[in-house]
N, C-alpha and C. Protein backbone atom coordinates (compact mmCIF):
# COMPACT_ATOMS: atom_id res chain seq x y z
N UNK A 1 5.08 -30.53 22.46
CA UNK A 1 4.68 -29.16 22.16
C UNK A 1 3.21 -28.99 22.51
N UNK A 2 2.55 -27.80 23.20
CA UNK A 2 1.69 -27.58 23.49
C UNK A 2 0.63 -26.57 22.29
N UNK A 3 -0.37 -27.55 22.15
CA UNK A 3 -1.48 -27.20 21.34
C UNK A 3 -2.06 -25.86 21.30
N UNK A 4 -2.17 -25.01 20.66
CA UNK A 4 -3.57 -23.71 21.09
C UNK A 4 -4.31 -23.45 20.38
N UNK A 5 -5.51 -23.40 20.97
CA UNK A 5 -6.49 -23.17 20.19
C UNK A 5 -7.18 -21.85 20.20
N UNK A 6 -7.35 -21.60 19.06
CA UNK A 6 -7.84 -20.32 18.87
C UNK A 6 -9.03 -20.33 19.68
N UNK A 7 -9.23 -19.10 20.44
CA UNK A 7 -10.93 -18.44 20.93
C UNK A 7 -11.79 -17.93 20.06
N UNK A 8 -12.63 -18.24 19.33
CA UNK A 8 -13.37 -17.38 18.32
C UNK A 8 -14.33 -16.74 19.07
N UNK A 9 -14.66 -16.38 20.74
CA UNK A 9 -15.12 -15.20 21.14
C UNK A 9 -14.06 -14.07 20.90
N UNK A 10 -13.33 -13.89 20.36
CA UNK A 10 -12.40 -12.86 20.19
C UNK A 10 -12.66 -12.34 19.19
N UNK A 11 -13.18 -12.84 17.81
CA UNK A 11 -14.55 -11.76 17.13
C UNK A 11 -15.73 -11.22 17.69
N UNK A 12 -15.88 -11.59 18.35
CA UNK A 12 -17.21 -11.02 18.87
C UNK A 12 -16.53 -10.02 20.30
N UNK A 13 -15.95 -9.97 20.41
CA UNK A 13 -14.96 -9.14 20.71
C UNK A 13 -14.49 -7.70 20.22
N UNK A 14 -14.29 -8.16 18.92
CA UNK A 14 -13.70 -7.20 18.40
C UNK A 14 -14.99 -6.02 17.27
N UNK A 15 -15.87 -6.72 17.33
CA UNK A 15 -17.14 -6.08 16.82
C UNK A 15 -17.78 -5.69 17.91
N UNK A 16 -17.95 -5.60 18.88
CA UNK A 16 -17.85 -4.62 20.56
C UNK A 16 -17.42 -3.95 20.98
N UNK A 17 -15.86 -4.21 20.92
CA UNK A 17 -14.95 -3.37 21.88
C UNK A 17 -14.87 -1.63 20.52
N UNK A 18 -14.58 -0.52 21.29
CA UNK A 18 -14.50 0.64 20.51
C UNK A 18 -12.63 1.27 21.25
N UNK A 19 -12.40 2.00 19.98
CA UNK A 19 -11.00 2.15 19.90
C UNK A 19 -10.76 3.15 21.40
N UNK A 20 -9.62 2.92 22.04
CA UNK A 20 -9.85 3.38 23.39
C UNK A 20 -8.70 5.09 23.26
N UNK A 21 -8.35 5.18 22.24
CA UNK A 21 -7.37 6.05 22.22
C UNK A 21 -7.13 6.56 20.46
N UNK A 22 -6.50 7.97 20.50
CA UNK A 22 -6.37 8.22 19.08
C UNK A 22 -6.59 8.75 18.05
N UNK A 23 -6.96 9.12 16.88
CA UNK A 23 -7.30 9.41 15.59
C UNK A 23 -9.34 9.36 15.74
N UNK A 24 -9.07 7.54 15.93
CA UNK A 24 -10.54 6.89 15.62
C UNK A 24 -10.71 6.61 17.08
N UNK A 25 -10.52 7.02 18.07
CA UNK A 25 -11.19 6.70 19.31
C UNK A 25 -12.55 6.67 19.47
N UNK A 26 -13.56 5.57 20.25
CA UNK A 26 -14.95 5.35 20.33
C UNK A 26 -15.19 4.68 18.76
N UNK A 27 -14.14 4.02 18.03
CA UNK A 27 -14.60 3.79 16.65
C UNK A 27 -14.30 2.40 17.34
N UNK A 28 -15.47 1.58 16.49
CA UNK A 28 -15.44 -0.06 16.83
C UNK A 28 -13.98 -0.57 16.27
N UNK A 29 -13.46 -1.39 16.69
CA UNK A 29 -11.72 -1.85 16.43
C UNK A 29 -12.20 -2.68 14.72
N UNK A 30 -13.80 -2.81 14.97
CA UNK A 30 -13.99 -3.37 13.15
C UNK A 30 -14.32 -2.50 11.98
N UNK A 31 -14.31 -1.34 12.72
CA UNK A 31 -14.47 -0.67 11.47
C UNK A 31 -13.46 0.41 11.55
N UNK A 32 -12.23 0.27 12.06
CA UNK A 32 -11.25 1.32 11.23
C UNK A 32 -10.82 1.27 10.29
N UNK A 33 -10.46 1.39 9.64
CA UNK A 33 -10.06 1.87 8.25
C UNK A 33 -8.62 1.18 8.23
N UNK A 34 -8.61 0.40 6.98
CA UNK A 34 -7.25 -0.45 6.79
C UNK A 34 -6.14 0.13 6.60
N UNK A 35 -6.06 1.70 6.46
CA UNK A 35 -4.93 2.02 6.21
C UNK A 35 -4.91 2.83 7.93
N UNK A 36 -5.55 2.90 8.36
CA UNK A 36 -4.73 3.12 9.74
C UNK A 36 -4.52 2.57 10.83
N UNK A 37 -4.75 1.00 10.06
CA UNK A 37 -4.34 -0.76 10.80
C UNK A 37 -2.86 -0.89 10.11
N UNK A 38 -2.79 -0.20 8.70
CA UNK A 38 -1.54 -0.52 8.08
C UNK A 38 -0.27 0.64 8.78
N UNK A 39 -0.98 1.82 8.98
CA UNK A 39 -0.10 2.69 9.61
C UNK A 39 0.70 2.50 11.50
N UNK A 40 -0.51 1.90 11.86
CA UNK A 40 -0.17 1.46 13.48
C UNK A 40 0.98 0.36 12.58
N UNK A 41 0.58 -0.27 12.11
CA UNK A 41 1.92 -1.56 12.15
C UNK A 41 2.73 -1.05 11.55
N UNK A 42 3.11 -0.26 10.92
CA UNK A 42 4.64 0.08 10.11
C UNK A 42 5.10 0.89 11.50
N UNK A 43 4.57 1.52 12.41
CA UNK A 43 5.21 2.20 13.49
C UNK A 43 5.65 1.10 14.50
N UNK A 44 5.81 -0.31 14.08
CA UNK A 44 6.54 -0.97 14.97
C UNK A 44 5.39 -1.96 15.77
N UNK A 45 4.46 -2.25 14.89
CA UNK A 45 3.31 -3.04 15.23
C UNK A 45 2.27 -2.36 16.37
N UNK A 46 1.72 -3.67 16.97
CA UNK A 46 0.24 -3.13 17.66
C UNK A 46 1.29 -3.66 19.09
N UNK A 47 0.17 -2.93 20.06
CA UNK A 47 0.90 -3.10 21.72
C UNK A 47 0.56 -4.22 22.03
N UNK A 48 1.48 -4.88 23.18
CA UNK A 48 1.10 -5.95 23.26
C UNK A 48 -0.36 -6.13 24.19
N UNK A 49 -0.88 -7.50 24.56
CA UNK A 49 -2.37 -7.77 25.20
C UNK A 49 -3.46 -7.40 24.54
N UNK A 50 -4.30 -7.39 25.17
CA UNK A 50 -5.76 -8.07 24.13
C UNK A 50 -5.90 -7.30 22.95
N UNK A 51 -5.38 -5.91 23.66
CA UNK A 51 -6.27 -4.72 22.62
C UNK A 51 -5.23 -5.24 21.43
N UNK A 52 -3.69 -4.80 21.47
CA UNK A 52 -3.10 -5.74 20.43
C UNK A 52 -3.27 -6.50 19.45
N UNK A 53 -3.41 -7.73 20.37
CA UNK A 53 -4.36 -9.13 20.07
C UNK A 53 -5.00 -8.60 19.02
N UNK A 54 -6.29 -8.07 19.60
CA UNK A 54 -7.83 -8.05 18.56
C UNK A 54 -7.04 -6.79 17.59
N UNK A 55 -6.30 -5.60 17.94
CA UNK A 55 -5.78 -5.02 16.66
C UNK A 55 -5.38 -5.84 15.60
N UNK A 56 -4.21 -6.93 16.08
CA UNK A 56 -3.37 -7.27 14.45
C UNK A 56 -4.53 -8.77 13.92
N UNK A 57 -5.64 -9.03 14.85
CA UNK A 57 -6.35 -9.80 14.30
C UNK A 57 -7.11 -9.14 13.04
N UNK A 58 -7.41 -7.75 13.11
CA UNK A 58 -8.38 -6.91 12.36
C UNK A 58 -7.55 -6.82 10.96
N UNK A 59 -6.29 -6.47 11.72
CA UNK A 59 -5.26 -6.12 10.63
C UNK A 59 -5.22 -7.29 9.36
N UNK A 60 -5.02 -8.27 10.13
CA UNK A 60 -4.93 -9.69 9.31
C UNK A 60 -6.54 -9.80 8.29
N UNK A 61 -7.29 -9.42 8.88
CA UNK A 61 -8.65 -10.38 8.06
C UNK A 61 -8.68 -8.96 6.92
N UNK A 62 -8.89 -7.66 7.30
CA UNK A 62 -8.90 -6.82 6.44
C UNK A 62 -7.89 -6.71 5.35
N UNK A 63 -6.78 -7.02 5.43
CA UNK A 63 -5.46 -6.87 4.45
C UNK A 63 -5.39 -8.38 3.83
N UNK A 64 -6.36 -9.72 4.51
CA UNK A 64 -6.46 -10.80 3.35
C UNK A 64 -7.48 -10.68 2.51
N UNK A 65 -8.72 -9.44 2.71
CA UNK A 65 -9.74 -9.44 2.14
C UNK A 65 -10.89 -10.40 2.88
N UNK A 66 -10.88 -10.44 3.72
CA UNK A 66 -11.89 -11.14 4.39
C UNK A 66 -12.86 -10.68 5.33
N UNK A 67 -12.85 -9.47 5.37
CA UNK A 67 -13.86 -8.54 5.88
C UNK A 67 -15.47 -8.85 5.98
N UNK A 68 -15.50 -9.55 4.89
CA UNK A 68 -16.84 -9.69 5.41
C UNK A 68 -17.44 -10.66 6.44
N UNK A 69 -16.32 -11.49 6.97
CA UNK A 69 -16.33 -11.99 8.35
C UNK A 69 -16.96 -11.40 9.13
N UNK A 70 -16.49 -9.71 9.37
CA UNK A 70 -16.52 -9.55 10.06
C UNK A 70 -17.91 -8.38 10.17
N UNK A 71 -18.23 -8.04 9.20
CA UNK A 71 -19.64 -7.66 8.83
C UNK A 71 -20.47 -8.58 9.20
N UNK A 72 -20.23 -10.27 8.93
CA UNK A 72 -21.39 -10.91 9.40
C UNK A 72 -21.22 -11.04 11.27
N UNK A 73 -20.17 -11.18 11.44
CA UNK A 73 -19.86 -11.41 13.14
C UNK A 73 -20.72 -10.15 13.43
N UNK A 74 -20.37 -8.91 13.24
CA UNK A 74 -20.99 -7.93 13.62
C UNK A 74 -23.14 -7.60 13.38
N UNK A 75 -22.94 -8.14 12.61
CA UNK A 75 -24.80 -8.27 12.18
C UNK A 75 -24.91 -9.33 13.33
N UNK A 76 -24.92 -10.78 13.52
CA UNK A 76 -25.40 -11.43 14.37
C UNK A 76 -24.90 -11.26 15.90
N UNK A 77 -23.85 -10.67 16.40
CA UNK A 77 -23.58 -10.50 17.90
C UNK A 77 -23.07 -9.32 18.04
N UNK A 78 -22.99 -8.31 17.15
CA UNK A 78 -22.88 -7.03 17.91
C UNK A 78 -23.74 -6.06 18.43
N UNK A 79 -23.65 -5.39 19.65
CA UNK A 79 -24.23 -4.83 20.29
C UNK A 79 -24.49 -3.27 20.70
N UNK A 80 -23.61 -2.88 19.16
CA UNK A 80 -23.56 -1.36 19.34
C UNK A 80 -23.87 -1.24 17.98
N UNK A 81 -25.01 -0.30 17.80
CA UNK A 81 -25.26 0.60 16.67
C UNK A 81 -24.43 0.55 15.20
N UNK A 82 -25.30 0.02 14.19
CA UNK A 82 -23.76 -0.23 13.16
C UNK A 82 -23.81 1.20 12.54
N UNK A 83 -22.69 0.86 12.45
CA UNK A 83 -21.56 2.96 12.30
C UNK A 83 -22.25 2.93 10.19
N UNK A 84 -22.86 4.01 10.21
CA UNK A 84 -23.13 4.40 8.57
C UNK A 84 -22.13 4.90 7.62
């Protein structure tokens, strides 16, 4: 069986990239709002490929409570304006 290892540039990723479509479009994919990470997935999950990807990753850390991961990822390597 073949090994994989997680990329952890894929947080720093996801505190960059801004929502490309939608409700929250131009909103960083880390700061939407957990209930409309919870609403994309009850409609049959996130699409597949990266954007995906870094969606149900967001989905996951916010709905275990671990958010502030991603507050700190975002203080040390993000590169866009933090949203007030």
């Amino acid at each position: 069986m073949e090994s994989i290892t997680p990329d952890p540039r894929i947080l720093i990723d996801i505190v960059n990239t801004r929502m490309p479509f939608g409700k929250y479009k131009n909103t960083l994919l880390c700061d939407l709002p957990v209930y409309y990470l919870e609403w994309m997935h009850s409609r049959g999950g996130f699409q597949p490929g990266k954007l995906g990807m870094m969606l149900s990753t967001v989905f996951e850390i916010k709905t275990n409570g671990v958010d502030k991961l991603l507050v700190e990822i975002k203080t040390k390597y993000g590169r866009n304006t933090p949203r007030l």
